[in-house]
N, C-alpha and C. Protein backbone atom coordinates (compact mmCIF):
# COMPACT_ATOMS: atom_id res chain seq x y z
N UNK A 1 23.80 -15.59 26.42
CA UNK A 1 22.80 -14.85 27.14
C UNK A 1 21.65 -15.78 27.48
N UNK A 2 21.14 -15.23 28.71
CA UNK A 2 19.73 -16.11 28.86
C UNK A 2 18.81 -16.04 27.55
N UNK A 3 17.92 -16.93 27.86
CA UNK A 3 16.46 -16.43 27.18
C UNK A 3 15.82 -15.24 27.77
N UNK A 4 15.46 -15.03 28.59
CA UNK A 4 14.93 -13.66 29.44
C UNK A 4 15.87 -12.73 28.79
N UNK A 5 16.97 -12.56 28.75
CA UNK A 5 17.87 -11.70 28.51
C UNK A 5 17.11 -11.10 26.96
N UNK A 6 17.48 -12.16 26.25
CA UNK A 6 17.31 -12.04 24.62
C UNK A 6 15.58 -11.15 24.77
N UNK A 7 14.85 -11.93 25.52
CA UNK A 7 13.81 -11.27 24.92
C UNK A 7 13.74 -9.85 24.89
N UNK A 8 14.28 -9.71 26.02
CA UNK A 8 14.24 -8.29 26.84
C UNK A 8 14.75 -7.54 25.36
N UNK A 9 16.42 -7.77 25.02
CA UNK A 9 16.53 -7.21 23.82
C UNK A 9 15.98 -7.06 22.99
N UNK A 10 14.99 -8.39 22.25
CA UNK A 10 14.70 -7.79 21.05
C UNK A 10 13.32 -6.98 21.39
N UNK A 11 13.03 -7.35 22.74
CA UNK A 11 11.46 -6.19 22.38
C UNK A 11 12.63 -4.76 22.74
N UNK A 12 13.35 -4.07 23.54
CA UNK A 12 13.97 -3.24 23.29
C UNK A 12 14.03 -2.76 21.29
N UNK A 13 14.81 -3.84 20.82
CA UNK A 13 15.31 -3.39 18.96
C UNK A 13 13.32 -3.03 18.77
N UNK A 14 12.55 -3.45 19.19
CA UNK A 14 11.54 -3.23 18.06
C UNK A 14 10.88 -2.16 18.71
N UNK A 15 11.17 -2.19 19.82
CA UNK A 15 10.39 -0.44 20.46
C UNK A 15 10.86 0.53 19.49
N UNK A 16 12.48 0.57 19.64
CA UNK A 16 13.17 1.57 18.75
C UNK A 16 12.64 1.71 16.68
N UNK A 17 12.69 0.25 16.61
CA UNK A 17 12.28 0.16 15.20
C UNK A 17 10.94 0.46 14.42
N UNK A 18 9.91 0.63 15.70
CA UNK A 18 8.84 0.75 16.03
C UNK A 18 8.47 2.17 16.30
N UNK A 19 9.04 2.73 16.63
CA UNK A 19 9.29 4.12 17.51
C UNK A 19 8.26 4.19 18.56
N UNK A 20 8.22 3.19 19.11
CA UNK A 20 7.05 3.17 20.07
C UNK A 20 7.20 3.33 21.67
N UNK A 21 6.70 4.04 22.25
CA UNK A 21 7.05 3.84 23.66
C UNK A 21 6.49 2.84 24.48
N UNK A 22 7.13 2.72 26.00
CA UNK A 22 6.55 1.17 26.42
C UNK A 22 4.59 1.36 26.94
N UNK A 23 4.66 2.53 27.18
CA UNK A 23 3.28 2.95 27.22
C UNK A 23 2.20 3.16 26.27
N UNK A 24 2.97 3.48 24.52
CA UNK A 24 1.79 3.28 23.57
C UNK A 24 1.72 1.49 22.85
N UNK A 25 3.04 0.76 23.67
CA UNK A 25 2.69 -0.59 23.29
C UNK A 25 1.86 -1.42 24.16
N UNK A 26 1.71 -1.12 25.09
CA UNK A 26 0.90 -1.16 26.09
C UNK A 26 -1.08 -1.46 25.60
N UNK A 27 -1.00 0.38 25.11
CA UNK A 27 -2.12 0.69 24.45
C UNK A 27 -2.21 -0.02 23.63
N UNK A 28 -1.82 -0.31 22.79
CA UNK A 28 -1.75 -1.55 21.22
C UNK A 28 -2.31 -2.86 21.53
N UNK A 29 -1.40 -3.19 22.70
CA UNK A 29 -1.27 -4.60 22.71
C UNK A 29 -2.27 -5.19 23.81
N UNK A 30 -2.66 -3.72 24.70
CA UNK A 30 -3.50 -4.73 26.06
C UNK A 30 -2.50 -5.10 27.50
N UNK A 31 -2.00 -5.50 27.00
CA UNK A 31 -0.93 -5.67 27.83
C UNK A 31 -0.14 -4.88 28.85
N UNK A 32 -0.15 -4.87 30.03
CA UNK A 32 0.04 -3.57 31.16
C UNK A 32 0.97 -3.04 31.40
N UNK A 33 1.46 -1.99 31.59
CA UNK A 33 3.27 -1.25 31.33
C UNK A 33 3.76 -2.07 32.75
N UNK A 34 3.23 -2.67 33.22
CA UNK A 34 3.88 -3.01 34.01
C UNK A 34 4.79 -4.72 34.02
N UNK A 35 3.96 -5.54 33.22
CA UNK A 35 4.30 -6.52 32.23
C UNK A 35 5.58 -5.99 31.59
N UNK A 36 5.22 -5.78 30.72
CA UNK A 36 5.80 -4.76 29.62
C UNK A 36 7.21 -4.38 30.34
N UNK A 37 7.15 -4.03 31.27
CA UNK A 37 8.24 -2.88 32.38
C UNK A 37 9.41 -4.08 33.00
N UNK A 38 8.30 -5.12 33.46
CA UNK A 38 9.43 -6.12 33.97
C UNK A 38 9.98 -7.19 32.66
N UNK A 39 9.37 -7.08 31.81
CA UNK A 39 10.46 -8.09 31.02
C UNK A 39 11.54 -7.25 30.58
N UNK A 40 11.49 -5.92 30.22
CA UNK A 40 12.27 -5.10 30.07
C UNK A 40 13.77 -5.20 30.75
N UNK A 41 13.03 -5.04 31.99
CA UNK A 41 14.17 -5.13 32.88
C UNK A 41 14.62 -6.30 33.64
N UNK A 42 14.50 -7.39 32.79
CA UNK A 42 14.35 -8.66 33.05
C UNK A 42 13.78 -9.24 34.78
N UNK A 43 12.68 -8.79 35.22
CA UNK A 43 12.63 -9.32 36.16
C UNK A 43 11.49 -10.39 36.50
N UNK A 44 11.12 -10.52 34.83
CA UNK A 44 10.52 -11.72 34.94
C UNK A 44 11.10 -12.91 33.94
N UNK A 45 11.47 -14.25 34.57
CA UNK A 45 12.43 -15.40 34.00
C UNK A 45 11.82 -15.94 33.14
N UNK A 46 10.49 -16.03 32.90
CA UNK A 46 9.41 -16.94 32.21
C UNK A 46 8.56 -16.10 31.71
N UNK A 47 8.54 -15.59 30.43
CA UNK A 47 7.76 -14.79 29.79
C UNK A 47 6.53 -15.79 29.04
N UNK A 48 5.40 -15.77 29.50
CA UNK A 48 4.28 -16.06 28.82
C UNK A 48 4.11 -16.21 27.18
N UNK A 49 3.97 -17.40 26.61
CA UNK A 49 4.48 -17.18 24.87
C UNK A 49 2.86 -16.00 24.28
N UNK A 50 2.31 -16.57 25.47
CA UNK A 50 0.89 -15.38 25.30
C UNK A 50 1.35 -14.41 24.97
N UNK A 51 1.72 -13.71 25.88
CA UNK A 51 2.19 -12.35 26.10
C UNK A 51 3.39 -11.59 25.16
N UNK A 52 3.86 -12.18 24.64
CA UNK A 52 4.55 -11.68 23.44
C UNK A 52 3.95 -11.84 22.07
N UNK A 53 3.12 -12.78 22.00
CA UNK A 53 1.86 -12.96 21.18
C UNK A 53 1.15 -11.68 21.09
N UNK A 54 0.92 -11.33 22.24
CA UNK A 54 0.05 -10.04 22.34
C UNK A 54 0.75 -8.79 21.81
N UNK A 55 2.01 -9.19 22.73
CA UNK A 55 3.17 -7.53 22.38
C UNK A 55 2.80 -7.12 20.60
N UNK A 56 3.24 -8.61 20.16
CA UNK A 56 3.43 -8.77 18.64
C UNK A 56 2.34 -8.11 17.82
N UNK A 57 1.19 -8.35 18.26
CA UNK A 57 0.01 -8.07 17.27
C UNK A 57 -0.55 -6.96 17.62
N UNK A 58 -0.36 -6.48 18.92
CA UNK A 58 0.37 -4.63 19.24
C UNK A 58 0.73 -3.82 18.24
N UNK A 59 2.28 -4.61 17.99
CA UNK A 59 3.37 -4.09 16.64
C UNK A 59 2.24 -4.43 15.61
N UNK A 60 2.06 -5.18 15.34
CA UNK A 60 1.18 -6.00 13.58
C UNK A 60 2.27 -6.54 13.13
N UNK A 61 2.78 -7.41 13.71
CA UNK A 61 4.19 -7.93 13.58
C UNK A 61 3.81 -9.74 14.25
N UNK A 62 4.18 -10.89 13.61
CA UNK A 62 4.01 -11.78 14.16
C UNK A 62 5.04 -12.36 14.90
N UNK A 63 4.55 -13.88 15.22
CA UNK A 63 5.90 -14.80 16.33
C UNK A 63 7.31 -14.91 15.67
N UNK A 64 6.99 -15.04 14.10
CA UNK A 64 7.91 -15.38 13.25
C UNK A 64 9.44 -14.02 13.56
N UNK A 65 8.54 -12.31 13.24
CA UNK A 65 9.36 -11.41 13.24
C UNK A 65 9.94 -11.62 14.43
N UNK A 66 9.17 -11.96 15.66
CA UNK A 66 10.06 -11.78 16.91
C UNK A 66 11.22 -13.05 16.92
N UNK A 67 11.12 -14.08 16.71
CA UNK A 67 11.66 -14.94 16.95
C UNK A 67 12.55 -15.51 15.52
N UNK A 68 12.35 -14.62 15.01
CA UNK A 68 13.81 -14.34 13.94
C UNK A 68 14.58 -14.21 13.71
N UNK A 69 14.92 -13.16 14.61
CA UNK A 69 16.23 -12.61 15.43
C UNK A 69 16.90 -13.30 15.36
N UNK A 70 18.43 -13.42 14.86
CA UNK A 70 19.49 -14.15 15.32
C UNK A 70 19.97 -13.95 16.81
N UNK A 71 19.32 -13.39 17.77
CA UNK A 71 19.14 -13.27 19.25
C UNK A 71 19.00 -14.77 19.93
N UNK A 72 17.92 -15.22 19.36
CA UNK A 72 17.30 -16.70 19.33
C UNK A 72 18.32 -17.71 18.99
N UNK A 73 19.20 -17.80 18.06
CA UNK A 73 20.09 -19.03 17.78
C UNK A 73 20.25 -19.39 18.41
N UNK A 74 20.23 -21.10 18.43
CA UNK A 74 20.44 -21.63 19.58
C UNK A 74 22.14 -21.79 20.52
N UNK A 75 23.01 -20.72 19.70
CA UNK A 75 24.25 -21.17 20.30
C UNK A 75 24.34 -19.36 20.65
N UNK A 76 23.35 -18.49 20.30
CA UNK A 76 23.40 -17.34 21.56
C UNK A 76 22.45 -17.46 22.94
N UNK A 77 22.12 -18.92 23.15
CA UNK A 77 21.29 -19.12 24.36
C UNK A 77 22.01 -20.01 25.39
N UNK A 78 21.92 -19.61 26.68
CA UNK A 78 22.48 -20.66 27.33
C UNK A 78 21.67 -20.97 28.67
N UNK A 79 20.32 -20.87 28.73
CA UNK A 79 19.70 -21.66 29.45
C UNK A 79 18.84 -22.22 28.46
């Protein structure tokens, strides 16, 4: 999978784990549902390490939880 791909997933797993919708992470994080909306749906290739920074401390969750994921291994990435 891409990187874009992966991210998209794991902020998907932590909405759910989170029980949060993309509109009260929004509220949390600062960050605009519309941001928020296109990485989702991957239509942005280059996600800002900002901006998941932000998502993260939204959750109260750091870089570490997001990028923990065995999503990330480097042999489930192929760009």
């Amino acid at each position: 999978m891409t990187l874009s791909e992966a991210v998209a997933i794991r902020i998907e797993e932590l909405l759910s784990e989170n029980k949060l919708t993309q509109y009260k992470l929004s509220q949390l994080s600062g960050v605009s549902q519309a941001t928020i909306s296109d990485i989702r749906l991957k239509k942005n290739k280059s996600v800002n390490l900002r901006v998941i920074y932000e998502l993260m401390d939204g959750m109260n969750l750091s870089l570490t939880d997001f990028f923990g994921s065995p999503l990330f291994d480097k042999d489930n990435i192929v760009d």
